[in-house]
N, C-alpha and C. Protein backbone atom coordinates (compact mmCIF):
# COMPACT_ATOMS: atom_id res chain seq x y z
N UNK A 1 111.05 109.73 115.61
CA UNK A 1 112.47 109.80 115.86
C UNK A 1 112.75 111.20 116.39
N UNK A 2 113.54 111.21 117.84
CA UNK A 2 113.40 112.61 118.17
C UNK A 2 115.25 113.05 117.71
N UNK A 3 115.10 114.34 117.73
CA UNK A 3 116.34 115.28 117.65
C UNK A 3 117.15 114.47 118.40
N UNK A 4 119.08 114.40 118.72
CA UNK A 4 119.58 114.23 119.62
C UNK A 4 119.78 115.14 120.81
N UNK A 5 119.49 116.57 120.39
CA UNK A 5 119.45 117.84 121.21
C UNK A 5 118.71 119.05 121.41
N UNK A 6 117.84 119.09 119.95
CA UNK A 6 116.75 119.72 119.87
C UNK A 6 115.70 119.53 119.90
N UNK A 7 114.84 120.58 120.33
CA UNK A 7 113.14 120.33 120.48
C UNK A 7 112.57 119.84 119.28
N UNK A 8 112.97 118.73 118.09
CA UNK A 8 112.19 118.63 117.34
C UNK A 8 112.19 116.83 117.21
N UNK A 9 111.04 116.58 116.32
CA UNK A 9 110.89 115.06 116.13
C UNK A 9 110.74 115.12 114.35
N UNK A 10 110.57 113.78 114.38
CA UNK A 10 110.53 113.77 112.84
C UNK A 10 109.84 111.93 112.79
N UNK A 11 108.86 112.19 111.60
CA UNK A 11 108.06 111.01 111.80
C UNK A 11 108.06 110.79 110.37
N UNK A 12 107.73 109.25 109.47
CA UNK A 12 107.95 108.91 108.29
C UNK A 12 106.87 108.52 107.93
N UNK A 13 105.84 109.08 107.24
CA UNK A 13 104.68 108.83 106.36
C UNK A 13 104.81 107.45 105.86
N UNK A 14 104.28 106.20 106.48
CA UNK A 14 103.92 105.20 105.83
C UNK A 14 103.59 105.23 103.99
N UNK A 15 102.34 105.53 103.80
CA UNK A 15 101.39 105.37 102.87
C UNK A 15 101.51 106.62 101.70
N UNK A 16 101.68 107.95 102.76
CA UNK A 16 101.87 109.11 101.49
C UNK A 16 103.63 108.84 101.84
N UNK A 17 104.22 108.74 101.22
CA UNK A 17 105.86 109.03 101.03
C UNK A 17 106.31 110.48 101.74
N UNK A 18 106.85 110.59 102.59
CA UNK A 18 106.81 111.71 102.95
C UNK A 18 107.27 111.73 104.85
N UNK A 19 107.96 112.86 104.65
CA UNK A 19 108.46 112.93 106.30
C UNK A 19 108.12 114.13 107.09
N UNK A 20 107.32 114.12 108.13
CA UNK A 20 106.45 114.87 108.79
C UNK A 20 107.78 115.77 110.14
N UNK A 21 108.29 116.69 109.98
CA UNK A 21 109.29 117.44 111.15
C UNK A 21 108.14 118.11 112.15
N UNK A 22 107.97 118.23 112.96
CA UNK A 22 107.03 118.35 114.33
C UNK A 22 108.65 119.10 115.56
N UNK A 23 107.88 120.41 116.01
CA UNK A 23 108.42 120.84 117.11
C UNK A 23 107.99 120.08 118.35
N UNK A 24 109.06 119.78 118.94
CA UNK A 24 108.20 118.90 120.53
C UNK A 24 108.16 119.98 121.71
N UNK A 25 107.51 120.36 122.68
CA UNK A 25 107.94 120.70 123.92
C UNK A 25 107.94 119.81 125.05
N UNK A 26 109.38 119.39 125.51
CA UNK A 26 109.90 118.73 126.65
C UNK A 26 108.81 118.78 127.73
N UNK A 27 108.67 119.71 128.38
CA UNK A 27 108.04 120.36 129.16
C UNK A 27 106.35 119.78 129.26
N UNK A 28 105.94 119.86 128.30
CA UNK A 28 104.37 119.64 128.62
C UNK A 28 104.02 118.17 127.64
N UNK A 29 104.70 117.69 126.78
CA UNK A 29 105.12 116.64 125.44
C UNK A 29 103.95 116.80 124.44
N UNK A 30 103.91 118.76 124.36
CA UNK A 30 102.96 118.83 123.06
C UNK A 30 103.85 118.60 121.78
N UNK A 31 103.43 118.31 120.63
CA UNK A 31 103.99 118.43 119.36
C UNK A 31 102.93 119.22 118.69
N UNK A 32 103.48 119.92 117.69
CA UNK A 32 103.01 120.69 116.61
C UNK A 32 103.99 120.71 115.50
N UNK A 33 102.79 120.37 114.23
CA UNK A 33 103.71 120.27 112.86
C UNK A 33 104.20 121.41 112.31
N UNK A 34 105.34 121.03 111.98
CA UNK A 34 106.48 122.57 111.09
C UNK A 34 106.12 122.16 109.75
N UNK A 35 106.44 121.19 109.09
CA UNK A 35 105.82 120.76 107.44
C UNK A 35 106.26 119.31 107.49
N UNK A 36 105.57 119.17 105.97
CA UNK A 36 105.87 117.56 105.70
C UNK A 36 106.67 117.41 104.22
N UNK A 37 107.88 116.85 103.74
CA UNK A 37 108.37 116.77 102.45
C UNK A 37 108.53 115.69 102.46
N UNK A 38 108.24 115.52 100.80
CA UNK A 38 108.19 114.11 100.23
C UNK A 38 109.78 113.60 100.15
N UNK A 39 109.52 112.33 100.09
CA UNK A 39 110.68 111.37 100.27
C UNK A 39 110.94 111.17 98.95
N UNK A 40 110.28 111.40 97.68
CA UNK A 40 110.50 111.25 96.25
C UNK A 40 111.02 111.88 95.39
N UNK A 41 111.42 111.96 94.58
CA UNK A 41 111.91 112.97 93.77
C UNK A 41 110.27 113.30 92.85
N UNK A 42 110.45 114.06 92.28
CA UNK A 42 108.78 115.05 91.62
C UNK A 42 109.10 113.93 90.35
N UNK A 43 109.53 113.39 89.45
CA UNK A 43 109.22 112.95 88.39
C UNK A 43 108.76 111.21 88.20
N UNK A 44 109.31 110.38 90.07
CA UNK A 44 108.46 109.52 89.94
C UNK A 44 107.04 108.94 89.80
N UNK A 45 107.02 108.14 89.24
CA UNK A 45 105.42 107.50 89.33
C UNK A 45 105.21 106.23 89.83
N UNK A 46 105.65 105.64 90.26
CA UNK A 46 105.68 104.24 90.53
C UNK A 46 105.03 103.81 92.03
N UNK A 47 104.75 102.83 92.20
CA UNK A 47 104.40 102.86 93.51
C UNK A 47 105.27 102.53 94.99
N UNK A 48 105.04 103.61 95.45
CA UNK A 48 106.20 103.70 96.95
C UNK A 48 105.51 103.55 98.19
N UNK A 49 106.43 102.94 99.46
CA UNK A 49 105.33 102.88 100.44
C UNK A 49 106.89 103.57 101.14
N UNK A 50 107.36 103.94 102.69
CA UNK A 50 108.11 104.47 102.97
C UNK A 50 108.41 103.43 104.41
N UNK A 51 109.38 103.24 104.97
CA UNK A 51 109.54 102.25 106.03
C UNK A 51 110.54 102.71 107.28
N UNK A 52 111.40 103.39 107.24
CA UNK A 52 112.09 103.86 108.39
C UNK A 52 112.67 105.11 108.53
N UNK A 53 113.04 105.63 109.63
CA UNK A 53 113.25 107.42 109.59
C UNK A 53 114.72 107.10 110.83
N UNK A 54 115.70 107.96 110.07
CA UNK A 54 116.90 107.85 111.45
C UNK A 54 117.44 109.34 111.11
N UNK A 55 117.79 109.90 111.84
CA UNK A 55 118.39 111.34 112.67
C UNK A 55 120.41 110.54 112.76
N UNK A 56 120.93 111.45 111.96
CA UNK A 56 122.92 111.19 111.83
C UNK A 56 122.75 111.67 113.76
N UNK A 57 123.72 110.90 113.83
CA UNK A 57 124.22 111.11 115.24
C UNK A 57 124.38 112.60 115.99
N UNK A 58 124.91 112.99 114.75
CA UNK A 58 125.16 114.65 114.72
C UNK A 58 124.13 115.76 114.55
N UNK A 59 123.23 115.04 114.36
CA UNK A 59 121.81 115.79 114.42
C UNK A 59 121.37 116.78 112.88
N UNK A 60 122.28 116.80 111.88
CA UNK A 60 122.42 117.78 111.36
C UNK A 60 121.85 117.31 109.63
N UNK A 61 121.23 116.05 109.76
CA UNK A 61 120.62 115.32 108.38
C UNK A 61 119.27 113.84 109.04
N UNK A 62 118.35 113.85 108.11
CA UNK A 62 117.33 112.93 108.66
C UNK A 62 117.19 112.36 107.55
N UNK A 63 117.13 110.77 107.60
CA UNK A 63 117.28 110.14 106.24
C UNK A 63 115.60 109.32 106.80
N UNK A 64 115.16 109.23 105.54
CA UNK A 64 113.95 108.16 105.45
C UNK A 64 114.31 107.30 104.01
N UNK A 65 113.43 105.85 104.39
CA UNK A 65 113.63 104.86 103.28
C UNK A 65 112.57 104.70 102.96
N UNK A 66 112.80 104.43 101.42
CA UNK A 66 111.27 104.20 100.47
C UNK A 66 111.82 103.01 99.57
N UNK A 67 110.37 102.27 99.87
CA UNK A 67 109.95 100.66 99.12
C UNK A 67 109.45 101.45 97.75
N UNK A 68 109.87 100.87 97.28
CA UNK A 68 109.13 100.89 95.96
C UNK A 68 110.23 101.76 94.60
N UNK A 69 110.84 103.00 95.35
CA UNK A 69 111.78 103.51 94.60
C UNK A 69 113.19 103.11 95.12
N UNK A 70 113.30 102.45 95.69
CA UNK A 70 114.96 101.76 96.73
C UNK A 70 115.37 102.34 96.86
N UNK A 71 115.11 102.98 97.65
CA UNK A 71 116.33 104.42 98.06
C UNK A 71 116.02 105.42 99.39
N UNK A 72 117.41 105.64 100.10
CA UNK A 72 117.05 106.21 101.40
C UNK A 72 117.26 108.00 100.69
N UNK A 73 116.23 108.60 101.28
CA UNK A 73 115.88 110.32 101.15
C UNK A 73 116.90 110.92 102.24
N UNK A 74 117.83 111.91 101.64
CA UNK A 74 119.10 112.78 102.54
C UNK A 74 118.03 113.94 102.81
N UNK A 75 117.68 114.40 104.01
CA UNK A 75 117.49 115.51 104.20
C UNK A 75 118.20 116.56 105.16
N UNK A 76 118.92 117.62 104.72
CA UNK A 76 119.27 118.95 105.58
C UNK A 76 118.50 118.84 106.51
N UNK A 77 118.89 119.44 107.58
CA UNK A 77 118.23 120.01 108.80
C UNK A 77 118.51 121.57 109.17
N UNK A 78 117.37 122.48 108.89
CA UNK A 78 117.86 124.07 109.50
C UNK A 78 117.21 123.68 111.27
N UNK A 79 118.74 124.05 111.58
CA UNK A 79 118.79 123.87 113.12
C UNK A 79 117.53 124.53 113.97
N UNK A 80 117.92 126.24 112.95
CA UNK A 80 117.06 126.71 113.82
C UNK A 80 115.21 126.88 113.42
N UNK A 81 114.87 125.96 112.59
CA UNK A 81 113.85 126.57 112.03
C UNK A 81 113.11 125.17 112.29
N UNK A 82 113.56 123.90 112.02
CA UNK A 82 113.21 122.26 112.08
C UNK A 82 113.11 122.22 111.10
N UNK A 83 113.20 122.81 109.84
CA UNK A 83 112.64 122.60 108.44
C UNK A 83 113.88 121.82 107.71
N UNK A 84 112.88 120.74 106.63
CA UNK A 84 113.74 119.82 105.99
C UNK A 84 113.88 120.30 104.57
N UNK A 85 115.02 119.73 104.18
CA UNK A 85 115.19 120.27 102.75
C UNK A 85 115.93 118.98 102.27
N UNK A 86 115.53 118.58 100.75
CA UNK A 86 116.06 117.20 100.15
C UNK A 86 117.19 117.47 99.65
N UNK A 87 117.68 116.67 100.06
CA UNK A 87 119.46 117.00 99.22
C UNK A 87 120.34 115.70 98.85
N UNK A 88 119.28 114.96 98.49
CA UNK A 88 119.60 113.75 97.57
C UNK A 88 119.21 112.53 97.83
N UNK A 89 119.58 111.41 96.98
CA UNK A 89 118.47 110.57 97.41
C UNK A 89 119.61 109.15 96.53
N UNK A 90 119.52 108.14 97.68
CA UNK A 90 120.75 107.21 97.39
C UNK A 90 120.11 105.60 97.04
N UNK A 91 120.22 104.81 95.95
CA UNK A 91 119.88 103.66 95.81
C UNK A 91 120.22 103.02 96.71
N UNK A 92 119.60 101.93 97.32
CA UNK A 92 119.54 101.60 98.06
C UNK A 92 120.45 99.55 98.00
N UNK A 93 120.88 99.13 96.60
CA UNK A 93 121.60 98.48 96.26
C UNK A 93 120.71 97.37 96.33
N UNK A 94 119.50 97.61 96.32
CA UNK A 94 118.58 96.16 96.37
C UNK A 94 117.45 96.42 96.47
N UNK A 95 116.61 95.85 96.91
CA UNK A 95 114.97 95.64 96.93
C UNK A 95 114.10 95.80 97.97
N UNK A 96 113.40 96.93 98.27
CA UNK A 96 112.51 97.21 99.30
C UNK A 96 113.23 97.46 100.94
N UNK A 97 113.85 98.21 100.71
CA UNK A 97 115.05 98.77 102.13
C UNK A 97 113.43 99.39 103.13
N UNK A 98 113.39 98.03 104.04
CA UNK A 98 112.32 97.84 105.42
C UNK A 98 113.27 98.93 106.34
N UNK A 99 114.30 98.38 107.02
CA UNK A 99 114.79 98.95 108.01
C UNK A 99 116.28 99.86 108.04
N UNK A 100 116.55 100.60 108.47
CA UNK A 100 118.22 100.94 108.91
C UNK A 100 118.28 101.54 109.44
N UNK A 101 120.13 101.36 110.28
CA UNK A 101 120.31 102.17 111.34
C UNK A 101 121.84 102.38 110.75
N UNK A 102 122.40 103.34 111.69
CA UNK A 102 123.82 104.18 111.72
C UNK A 102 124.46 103.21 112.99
N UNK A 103 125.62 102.37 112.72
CA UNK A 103 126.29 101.89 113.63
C UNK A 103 126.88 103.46 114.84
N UNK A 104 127.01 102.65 115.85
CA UNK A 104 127.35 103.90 116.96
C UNK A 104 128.29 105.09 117.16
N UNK A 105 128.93 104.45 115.71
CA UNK A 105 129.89 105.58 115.33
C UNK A 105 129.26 106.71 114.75
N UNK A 106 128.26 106.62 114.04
CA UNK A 106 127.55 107.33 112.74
C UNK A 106 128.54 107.14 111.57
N UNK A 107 129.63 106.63 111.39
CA UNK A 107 130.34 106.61 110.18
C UNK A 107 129.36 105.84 109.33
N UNK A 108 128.88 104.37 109.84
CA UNK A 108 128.44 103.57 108.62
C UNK A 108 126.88 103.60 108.52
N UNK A 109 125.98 103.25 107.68
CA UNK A 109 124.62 102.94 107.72
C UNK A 109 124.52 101.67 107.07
N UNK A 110 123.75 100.88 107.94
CA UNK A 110 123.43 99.47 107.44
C UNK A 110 121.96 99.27 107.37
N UNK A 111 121.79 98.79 105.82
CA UNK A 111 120.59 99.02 104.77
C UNK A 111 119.84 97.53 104.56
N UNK A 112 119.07 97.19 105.50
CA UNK A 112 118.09 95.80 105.13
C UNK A 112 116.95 95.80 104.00
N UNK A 113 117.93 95.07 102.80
CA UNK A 113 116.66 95.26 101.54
C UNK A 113 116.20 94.19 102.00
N UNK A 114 114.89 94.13 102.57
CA UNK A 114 114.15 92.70 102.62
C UNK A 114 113.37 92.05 100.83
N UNK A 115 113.32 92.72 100.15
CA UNK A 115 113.12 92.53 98.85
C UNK A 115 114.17 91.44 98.42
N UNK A 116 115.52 91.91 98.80
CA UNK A 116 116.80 91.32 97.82
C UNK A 116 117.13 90.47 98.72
N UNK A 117 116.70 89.99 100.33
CA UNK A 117 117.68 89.21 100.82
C UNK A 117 119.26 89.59 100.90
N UNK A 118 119.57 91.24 101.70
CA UNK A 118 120.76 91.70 101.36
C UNK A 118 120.45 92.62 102.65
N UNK A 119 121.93 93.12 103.06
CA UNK A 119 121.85 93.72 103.83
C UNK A 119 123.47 94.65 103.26
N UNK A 120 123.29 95.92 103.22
CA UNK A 120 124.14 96.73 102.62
C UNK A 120 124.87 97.78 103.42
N UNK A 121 125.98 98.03 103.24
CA UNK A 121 126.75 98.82 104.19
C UNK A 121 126.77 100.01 103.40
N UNK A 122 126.73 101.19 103.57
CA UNK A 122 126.95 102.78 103.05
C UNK A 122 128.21 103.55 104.20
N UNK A 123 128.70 103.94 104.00
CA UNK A 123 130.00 105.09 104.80
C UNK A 123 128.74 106.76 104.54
N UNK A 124 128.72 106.71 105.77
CA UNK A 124 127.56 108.41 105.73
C UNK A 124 129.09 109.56 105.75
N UNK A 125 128.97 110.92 105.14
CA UNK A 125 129.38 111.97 104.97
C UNK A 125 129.07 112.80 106.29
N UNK A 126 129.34 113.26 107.54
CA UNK A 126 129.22 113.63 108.70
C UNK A 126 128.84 115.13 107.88
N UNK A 127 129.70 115.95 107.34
CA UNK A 127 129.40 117.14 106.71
C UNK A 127 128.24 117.14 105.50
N UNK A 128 128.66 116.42 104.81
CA UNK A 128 127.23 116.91 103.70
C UNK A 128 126.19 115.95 103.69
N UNK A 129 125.69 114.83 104.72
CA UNK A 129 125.12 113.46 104.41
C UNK A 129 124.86 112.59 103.87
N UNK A 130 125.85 112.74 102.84
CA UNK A 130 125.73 111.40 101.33
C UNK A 130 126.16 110.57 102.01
N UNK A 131 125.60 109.30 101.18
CA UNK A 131 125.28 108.17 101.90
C UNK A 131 126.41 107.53 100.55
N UNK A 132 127.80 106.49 101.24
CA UNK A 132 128.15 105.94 99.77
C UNK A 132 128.63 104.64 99.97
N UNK A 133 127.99 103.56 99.35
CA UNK A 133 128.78 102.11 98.91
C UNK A 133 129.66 101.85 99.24
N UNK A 134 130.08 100.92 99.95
CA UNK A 134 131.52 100.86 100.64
C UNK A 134 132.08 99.72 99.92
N UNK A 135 130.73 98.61 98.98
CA UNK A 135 130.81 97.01 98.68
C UNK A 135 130.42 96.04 99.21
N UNK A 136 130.07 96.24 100.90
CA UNK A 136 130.35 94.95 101.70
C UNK A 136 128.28 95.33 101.40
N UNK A 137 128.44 93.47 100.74
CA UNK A 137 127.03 93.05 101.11
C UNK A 137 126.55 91.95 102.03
N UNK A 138 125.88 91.67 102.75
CA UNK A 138 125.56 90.01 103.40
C UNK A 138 124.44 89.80 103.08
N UNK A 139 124.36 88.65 102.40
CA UNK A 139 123.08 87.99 102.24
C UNK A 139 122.18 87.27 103.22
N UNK A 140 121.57 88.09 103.68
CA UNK A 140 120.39 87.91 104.77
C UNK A 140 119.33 87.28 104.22
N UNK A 141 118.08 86.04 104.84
CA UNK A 141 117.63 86.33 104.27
C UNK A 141 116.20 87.00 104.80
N UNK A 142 115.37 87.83 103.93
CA UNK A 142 114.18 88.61 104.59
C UNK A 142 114.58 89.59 105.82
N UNK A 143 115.71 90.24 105.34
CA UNK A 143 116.03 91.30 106.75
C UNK A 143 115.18 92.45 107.43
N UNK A 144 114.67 92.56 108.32
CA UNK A 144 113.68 93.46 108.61
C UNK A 144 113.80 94.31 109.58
N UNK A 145 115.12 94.56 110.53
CA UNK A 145 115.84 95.19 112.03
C UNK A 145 117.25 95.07 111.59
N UNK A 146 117.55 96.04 112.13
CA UNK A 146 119.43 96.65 112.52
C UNK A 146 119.42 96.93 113.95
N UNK A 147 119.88 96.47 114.20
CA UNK A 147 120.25 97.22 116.38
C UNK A 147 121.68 96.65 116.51
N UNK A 148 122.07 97.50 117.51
CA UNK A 148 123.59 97.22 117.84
C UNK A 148 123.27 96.93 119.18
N UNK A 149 124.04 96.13 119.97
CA UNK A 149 124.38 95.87 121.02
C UNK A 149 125.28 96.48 121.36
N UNK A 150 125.40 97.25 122.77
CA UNK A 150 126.95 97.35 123.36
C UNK A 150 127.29 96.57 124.57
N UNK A 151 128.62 96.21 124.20
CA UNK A 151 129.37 95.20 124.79
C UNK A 151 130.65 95.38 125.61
């Protein structure tokens, strides 16, 4: 998933939990890694696998989702450095959240627990990136993609 304006990318560790920030250069399309932070909080144990990575419209937070602990990872973005920092971490209102995306506004994020057969709406925080429950659920079933069309 690249920056919307900056030289950086950001990639989501399948297997280790964890989100890899990489400087890109435009110019030649080398990447080189800046660090990698876990998508977990330090006191779980359980088993997690990790499934999608999205960049706020605004460039200024990178969320990844993890199976196993239901919940999408808030991370800061230092603009100038690419480095991530965790700054909270949101249930995910169901079971094994495969996919999500930020409708084109960036106001909302829509959360496919393919576990629960649910698909969950969150209202994102443009300033601090909390992610929060709005209520609206649809029962999907086995949801695994979010894409918007424009029309």
């Amino acid at each position: 998933m690249f920056h919307p304006r900056l030289p950086y990318a950001f990639v989501i560790l399948e297997r280790i939990p964890g989100v890899m920030s990489l400087n890109f250069d435009a110019d030649t399309g080398e990447i080189s890694e800046i660090h990698t932070v876990s998508t977990l909080p330090d006191d779980f144990e359980g088993r997690n696998t990790c499934a999608d990575i999205r960049v706020h419209p605004n460039g200024r937070f990178v969320y990844g989702s993890n199976r196993g602990h239901d919940s999408i990872a808030i991370f800061a973005l230092d603009e100038s450095t690419g480095r991530l920092s965790m700054t909270g971490l949101v249930p995910t209102e169901g079971a094994t959240p495969r996919n999500f995306n930020f409708d084109p506004s960036g106001r909302y994020v829509f959360v496919c627990n393919q576990g629960s057969d649910s698909v969950v709406t969150f209202e994102a925080d443009p300033d601090d990136g909390t992610l929060t429950p709005v209520g609206n659920v649809a029962d999907v079933l086995k949801p695994a993609c979010i894409k918007f069309l424009a029309v």
